[in-house]
PDB file of N, CA and C in Angstrom:
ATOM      1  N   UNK A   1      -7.457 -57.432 -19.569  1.00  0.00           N
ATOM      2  CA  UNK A   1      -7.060 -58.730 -19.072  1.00  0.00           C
ATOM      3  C   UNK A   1      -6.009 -58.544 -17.991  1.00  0.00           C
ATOM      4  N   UNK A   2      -6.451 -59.248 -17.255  1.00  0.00           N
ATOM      5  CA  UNK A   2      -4.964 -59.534 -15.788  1.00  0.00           C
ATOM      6  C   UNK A   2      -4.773 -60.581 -15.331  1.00  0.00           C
ATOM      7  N   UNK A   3      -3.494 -60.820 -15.371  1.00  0.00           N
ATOM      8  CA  UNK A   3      -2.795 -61.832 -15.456  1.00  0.00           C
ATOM      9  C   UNK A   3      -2.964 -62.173 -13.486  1.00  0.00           C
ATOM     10  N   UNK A   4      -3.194 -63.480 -13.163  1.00  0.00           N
ATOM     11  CA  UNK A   4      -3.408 -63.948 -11.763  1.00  0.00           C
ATOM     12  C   UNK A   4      -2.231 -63.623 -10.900  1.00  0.00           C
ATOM     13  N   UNK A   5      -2.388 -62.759  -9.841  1.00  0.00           N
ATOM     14  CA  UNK A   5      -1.645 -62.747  -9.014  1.00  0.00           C
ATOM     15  C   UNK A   5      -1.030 -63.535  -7.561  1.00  0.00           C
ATOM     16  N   UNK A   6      -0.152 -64.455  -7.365  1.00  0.00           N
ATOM     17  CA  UNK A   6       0.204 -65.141  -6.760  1.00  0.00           C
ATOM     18  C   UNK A   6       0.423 -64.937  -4.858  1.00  0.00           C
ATOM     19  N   UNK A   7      -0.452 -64.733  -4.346  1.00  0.00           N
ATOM     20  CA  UNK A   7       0.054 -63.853  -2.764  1.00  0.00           C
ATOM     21  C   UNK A   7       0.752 -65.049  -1.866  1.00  0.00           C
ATOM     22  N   UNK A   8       1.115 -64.820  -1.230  1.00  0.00           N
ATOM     23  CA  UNK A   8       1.904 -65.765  -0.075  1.00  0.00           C
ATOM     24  C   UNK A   8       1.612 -65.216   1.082  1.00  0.00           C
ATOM     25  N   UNK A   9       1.628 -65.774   2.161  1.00  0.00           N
ATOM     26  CA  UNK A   9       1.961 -65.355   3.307  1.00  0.00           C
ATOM     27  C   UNK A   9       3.119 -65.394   4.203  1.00  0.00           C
ATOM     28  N   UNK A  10       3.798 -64.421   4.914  1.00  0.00           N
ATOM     29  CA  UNK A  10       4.881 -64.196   5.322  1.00  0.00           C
ATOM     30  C   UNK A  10       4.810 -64.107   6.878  1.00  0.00           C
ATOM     31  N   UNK A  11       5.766 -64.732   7.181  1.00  0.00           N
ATOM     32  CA  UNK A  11       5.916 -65.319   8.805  1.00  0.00           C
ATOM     33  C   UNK A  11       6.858 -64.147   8.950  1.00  0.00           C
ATOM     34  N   UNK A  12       6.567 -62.834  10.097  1.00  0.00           N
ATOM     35  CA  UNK A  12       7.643 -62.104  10.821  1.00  0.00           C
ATOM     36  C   UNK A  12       7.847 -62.455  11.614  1.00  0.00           C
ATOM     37  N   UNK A  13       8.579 -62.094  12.129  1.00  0.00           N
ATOM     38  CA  UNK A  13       9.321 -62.699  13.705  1.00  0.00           C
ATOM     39  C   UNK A  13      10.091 -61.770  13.688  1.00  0.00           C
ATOM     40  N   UNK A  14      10.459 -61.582  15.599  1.00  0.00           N
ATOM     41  CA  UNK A  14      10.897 -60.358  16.437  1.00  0.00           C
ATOM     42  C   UNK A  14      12.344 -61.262  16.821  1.00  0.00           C
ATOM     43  N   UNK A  15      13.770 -60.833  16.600  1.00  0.00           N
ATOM     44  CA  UNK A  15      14.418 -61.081  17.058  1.00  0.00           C
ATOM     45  C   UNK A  15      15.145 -60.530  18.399  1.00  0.00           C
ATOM     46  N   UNK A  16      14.990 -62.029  18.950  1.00  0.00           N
ATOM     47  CA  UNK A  16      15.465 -61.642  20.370  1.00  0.00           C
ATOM     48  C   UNK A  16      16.833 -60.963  20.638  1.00  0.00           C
ATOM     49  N   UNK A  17      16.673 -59.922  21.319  1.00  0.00           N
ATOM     50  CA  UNK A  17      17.795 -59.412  22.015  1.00  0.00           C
ATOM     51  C   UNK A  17      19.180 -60.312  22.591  1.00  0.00           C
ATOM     52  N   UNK A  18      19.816 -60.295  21.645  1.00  0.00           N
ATOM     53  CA  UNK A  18      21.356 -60.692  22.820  1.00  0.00           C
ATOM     54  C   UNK A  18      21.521 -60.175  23.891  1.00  0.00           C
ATOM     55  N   UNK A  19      21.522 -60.457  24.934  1.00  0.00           N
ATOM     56  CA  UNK A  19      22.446 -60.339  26.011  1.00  0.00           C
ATOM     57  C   UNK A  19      23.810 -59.257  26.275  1.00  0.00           C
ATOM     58  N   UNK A  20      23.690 -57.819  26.232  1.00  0.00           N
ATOM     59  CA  UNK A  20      25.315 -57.212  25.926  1.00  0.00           C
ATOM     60  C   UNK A  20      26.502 -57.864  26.840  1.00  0.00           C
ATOM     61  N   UNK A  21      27.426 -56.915  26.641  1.00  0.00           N
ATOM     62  CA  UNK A  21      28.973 -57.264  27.162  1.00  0.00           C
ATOM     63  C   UNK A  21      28.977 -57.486  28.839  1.00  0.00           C
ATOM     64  N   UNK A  22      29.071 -59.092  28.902  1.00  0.00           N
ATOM     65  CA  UNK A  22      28.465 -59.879  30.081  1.00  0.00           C
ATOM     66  C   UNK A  22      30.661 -59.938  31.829  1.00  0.00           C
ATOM     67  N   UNK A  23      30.506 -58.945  32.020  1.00  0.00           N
ATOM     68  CA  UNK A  23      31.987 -59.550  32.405  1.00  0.00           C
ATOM     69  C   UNK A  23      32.084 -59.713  33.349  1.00  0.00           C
ATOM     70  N   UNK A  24      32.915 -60.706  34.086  1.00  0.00           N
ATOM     71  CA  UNK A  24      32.701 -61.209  35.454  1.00  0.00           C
ATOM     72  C   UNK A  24      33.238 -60.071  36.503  1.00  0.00           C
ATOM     73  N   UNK A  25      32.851 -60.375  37.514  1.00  0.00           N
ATOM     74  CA  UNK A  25      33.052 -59.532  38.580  1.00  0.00           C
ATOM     75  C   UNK A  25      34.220 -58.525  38.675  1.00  0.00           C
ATOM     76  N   UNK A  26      35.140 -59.696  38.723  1.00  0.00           N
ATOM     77  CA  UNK A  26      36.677 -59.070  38.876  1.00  0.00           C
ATOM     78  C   UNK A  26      37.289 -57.942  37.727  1.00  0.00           C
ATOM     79  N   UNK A  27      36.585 -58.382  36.720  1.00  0.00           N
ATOM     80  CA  UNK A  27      36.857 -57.978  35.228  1.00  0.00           C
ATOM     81  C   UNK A  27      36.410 -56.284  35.552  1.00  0.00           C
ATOM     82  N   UNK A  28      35.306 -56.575  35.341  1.00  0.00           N
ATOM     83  CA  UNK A  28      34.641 -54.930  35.829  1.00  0.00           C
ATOM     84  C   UNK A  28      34.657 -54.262  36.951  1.00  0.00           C
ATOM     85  N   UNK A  29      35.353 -54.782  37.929  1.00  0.00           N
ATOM     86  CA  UNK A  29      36.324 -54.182  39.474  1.00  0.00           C
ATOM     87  C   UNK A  29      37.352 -53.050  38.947  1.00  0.00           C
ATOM     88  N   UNK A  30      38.261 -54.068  37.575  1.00  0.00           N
ATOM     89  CA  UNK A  30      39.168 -53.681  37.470  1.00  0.00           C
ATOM     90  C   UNK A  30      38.804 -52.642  36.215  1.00  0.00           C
ATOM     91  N   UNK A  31      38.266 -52.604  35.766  1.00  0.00           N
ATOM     92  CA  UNK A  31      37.653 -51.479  34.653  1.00  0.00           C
ATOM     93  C   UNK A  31      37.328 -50.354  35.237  1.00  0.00           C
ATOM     94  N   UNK A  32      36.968 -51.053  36.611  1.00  0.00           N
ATOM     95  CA  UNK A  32      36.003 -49.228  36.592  1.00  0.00           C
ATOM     96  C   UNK A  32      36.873 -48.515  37.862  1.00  0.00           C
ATOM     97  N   UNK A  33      38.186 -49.232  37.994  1.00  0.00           N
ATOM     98  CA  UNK A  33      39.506 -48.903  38.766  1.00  0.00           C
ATOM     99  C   UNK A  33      39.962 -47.982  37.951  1.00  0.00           C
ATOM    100  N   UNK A  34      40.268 -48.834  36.430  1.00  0.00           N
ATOM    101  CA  UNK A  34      41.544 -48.313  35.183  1.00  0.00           C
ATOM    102  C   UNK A  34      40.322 -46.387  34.851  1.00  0.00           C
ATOM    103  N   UNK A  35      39.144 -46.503  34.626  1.00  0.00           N
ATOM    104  CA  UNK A  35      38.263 -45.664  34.570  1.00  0.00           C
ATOM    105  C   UNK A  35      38.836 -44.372  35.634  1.00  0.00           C
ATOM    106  N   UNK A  36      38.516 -44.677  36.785  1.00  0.00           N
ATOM    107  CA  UNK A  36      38.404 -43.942  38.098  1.00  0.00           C
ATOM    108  C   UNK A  36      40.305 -43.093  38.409  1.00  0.00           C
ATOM    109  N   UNK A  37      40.952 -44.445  38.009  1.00  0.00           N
ATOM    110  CA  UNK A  37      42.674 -43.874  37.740  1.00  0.00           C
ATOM    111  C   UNK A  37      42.360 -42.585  36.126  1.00  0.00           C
ATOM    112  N   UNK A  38      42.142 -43.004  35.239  1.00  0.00           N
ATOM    113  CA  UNK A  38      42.757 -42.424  34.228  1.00  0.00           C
ATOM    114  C   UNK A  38      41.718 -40.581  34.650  1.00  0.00           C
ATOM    115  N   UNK A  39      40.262 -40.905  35.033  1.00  0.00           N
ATOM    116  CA  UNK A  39      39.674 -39.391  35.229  1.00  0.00           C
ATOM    117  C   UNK A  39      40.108 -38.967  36.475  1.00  0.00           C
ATOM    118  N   UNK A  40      41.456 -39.688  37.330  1.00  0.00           N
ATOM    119  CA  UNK A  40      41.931 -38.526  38.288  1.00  0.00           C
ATOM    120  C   UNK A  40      42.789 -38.023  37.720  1.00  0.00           C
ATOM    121  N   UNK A  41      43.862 -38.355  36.805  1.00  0.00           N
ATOM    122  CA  UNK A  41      45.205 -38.610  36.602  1.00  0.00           C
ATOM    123  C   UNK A  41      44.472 -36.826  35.151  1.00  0.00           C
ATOM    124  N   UNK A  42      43.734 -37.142  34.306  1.00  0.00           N
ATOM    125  CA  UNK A  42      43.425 -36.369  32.917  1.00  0.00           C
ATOM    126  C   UNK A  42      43.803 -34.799  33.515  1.00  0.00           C
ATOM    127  N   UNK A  43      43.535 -34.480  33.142  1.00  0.00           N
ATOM    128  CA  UNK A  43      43.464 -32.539  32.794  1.00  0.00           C
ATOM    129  C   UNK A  43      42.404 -32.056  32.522  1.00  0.00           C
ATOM    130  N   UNK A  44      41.140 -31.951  33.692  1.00  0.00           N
ATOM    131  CA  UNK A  44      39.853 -32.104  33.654  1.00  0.00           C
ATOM    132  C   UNK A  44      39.628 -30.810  32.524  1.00  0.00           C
ATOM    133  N   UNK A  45      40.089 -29.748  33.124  1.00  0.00           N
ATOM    134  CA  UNK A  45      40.233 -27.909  32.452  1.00  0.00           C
ATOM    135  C   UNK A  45      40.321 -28.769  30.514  1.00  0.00           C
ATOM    136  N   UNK A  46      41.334 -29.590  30.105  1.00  0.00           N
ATOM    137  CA  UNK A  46      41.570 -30.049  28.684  1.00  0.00           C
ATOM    138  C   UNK A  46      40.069 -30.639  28.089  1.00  0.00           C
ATOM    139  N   UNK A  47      39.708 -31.559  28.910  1.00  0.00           N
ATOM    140  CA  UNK A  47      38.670 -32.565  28.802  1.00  0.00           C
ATOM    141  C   UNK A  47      37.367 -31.753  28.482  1.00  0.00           C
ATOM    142  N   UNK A  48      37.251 -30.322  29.309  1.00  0.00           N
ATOM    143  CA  UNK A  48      36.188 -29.819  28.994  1.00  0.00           C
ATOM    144  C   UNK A  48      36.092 -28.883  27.843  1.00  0.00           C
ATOM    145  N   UNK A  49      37.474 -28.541  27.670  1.00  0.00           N
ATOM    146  CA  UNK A  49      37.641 -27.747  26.360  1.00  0.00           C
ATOM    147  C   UNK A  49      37.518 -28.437  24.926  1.00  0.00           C
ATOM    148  N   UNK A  50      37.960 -29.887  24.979  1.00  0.00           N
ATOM    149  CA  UNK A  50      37.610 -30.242  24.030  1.00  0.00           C
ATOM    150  C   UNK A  50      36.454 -30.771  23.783  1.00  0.00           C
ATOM    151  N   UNK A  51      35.617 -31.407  24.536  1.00  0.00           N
ATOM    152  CA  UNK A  51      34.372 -31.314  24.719  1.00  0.00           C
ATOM    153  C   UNK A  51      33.422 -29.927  24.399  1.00  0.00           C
ATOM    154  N   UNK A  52      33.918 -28.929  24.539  1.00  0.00           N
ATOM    155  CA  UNK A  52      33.069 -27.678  24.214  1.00  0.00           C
ATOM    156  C   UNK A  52      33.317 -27.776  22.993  1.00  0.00           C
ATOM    157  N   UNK A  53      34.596 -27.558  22.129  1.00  0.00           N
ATOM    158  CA  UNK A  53      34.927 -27.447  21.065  1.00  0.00           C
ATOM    159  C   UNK A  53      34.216 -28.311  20.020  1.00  0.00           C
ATOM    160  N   UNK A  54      34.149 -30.201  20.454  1.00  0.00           N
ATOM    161  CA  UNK A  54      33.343 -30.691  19.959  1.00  0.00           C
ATOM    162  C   UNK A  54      31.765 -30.607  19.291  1.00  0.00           C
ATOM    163  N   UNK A  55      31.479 -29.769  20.681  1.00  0.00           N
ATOM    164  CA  UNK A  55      29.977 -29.819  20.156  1.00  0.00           C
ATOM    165  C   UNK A  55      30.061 -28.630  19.568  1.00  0.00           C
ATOM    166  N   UNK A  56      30.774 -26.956  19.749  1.00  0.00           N
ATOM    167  CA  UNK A  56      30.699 -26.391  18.768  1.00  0.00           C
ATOM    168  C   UNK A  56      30.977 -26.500  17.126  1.00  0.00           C
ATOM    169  N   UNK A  57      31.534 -27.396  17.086  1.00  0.00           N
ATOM    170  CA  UNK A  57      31.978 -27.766  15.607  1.00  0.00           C
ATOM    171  C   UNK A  57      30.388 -28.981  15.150  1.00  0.00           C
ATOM    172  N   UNK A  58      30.171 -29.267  15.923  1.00  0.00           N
ATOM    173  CA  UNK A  58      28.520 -30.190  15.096  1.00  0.00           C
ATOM    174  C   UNK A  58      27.823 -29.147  15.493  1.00  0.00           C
ATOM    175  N   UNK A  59      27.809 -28.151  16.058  1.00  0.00           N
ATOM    176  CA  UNK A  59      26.538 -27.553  15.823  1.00  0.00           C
ATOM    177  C   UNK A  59      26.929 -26.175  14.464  1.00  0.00           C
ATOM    178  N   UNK A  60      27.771 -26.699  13.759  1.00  0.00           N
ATOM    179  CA  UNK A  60      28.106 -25.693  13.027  1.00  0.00           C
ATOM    180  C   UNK A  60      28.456 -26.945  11.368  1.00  0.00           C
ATOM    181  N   UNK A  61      28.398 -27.993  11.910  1.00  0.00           N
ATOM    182  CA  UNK A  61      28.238 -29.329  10.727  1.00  0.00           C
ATOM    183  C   UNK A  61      29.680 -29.049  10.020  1.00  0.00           C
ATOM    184  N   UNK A  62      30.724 -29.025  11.114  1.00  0.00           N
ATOM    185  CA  UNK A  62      31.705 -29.166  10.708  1.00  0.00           C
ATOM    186  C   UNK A  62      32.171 -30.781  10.500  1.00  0.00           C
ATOM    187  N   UNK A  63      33.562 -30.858  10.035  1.00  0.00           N
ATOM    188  CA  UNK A  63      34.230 -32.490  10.125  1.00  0.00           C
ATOM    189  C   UNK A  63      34.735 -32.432  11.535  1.00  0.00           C
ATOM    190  N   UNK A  64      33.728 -33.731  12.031  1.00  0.00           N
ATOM    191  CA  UNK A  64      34.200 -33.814  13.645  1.00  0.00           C
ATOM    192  C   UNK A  64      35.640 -34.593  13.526  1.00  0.00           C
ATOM    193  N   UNK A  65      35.824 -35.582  12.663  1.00  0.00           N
ATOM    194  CA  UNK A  65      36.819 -36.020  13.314  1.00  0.00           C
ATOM    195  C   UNK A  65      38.218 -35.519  14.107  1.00  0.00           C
ATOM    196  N   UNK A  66      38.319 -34.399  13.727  1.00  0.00           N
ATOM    197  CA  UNK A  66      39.524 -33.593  14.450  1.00  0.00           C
ATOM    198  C   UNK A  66      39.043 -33.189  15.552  1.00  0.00           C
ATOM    199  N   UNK A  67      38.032 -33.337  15.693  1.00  0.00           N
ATOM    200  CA  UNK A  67      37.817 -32.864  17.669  1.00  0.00           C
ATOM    201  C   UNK A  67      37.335 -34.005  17.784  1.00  0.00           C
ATOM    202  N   UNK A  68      37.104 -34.964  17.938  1.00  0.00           N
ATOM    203  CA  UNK A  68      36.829 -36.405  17.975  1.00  0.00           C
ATOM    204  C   UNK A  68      38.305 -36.972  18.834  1.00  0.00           C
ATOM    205  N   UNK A  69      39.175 -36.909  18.277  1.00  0.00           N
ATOM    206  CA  UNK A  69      40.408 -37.202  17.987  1.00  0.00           C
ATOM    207  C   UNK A  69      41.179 -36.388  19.181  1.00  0.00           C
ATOM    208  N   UNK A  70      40.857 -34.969  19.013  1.00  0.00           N
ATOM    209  CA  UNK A  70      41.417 -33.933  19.898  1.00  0.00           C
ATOM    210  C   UNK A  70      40.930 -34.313  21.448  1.00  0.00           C
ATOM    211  N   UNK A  71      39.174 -34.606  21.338  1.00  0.00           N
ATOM    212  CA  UNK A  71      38.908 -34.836  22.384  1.00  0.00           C
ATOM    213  C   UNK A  71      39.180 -36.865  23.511  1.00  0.00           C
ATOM    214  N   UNK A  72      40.056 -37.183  22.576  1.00  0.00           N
ATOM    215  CA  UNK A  72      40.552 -38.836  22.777  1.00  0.00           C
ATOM    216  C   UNK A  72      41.724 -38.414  23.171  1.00  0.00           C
ATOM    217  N   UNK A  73      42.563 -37.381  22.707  1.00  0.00           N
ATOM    218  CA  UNK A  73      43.944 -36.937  23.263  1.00  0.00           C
ATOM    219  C   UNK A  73      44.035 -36.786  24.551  1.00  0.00           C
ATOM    220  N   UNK A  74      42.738 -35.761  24.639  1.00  0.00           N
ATOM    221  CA  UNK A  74      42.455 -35.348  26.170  1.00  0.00           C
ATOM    222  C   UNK A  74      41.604 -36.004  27.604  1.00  0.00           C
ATOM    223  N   UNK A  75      41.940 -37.218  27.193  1.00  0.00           N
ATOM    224  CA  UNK A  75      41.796 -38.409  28.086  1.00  0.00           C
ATOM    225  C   UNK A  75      39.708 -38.182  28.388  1.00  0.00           C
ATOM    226  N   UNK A  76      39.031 -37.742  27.425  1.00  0.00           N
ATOM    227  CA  UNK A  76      37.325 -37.905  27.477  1.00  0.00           C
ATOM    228  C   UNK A  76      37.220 -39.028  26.997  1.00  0.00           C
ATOM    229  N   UNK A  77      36.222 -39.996  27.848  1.00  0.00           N
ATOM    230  CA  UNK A  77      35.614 -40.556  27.357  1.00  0.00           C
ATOM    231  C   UNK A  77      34.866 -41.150  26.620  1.00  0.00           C
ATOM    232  N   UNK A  78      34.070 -42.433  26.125  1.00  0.00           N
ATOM    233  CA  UNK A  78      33.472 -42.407  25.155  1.00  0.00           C
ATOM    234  C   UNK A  78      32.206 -41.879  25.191  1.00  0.00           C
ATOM    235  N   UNK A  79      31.438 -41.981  26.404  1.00  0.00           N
ATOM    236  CA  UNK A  79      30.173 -41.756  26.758  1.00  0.00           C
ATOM    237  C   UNK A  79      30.133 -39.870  27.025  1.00  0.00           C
ATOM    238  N   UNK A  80      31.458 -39.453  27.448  1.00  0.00           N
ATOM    239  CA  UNK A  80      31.362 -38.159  27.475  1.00  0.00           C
ATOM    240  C   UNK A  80      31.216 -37.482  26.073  1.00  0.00           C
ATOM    241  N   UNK A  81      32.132 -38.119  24.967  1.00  0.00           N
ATOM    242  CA  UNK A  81      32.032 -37.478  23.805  1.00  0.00           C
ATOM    243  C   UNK A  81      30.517 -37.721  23.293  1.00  0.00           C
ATOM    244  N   UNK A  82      30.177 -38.936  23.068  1.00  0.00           N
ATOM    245  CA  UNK A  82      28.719 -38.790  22.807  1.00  0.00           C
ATOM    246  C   UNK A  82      27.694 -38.339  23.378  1.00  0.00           C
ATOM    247  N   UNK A  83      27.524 -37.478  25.004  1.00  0.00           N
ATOM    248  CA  UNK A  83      27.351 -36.949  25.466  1.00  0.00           C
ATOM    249  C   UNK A  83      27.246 -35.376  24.665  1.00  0.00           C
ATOM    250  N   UNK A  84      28.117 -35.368  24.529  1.00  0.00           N
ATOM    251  CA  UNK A  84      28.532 -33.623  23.695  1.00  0.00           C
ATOM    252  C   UNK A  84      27.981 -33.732  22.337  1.00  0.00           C
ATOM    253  N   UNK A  85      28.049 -34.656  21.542  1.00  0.00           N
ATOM    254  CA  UNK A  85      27.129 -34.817  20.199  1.00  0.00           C
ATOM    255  C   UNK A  85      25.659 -35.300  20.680  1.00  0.00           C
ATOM    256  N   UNK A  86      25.161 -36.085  21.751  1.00  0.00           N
ATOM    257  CA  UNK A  86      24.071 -36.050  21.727  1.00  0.00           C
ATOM    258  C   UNK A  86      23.503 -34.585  22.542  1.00  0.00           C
ATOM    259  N   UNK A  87      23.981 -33.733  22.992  1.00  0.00           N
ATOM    260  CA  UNK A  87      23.667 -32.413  23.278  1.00  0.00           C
ATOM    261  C   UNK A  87      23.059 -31.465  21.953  1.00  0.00           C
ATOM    262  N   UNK A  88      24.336 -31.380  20.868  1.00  0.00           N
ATOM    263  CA  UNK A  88      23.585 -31.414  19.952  1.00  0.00           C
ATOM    264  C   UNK A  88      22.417 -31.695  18.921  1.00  0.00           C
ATOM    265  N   UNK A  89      22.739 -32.699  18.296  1.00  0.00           N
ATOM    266  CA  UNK A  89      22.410 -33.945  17.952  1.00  0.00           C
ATOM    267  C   UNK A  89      20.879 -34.938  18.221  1.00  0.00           C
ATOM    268  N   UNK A  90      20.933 -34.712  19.182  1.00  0.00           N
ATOM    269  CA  UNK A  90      19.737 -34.967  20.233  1.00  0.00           C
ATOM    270  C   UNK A  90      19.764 -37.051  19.952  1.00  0.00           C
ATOM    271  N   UNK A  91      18.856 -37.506  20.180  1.00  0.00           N
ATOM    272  CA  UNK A  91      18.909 -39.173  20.489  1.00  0.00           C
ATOM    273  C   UNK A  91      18.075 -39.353  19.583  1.00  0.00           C
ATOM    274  N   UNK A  92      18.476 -40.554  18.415  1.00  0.00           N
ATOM    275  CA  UNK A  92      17.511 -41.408  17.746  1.00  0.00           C
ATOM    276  C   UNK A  92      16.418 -42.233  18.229  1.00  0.00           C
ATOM    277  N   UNK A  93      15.293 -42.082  17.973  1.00  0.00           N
ATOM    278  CA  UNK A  93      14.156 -42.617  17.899  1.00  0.00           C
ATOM    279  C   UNK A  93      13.539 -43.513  17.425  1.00  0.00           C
ATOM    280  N   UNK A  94      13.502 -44.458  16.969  1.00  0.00           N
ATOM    281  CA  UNK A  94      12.757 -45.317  16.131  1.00  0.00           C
ATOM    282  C   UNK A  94      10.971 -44.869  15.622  1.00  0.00           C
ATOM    283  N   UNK A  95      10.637 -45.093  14.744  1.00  0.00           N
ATOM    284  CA  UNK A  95       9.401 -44.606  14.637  1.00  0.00           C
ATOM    285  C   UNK A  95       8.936 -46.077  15.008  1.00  0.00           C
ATOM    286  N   UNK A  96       7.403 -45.688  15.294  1.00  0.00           N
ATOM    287  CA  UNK A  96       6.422 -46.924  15.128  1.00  0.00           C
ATOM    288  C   UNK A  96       6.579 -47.850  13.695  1.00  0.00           C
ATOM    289  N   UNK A  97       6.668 -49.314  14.190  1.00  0.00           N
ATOM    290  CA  UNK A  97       6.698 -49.963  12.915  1.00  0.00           C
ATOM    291  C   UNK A  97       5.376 -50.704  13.034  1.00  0.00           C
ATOM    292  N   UNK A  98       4.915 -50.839  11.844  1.00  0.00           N
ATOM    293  CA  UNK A  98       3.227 -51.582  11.434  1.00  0.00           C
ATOM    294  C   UNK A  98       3.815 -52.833  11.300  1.00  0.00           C
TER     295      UNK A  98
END
């Protein structure tokens, strides 16, 4: 004996993309001024050392946060540090979804 099974149907839906970090002109003049000042002003020779150091420590599955940290001291970026872990690391993928 089996007991009746009840099915439904289910409505998916794709949610739309927001819009990212939208800033007016002047705003991002002056960002990519404060940017352009702070990577003349850094200790490029520091920046790359900790950056090396970084990715040697994930490719060895150490605790990054101390070169994380080390490499924020040394005036790198955000896109540079993830740069150096995605060297490692390599870029997420999404698989195919059904």
């Amino acid at each position: 004996f089996r007991a009746p099974v009840l099915l439904r149907r289910v409505r998916v839906t794709v949610l739309q993309r927001r819009a990212g970090l939208v800033l007016a002109e002047e705003q991002e003049r002056r960002q990519v001024e404060r940017l352009e000042s702070v990577r003349e002003e850094r200790d490029d020779e520091a920046v790359e050392a900790a950056l090396a150091a970084l990715g040697e420590a994930a490719a060895r599955e150490e605790n990054l946060m101390p070169y994380i940290v080390d490499a924020v001291k040394a005036c790198a970026t955000t896109g540079e540090i993830c740069d150096a872990l995605r060297d490692v690391f390599g870029e997420y993928q999404p698989g195919a979804a059904l």
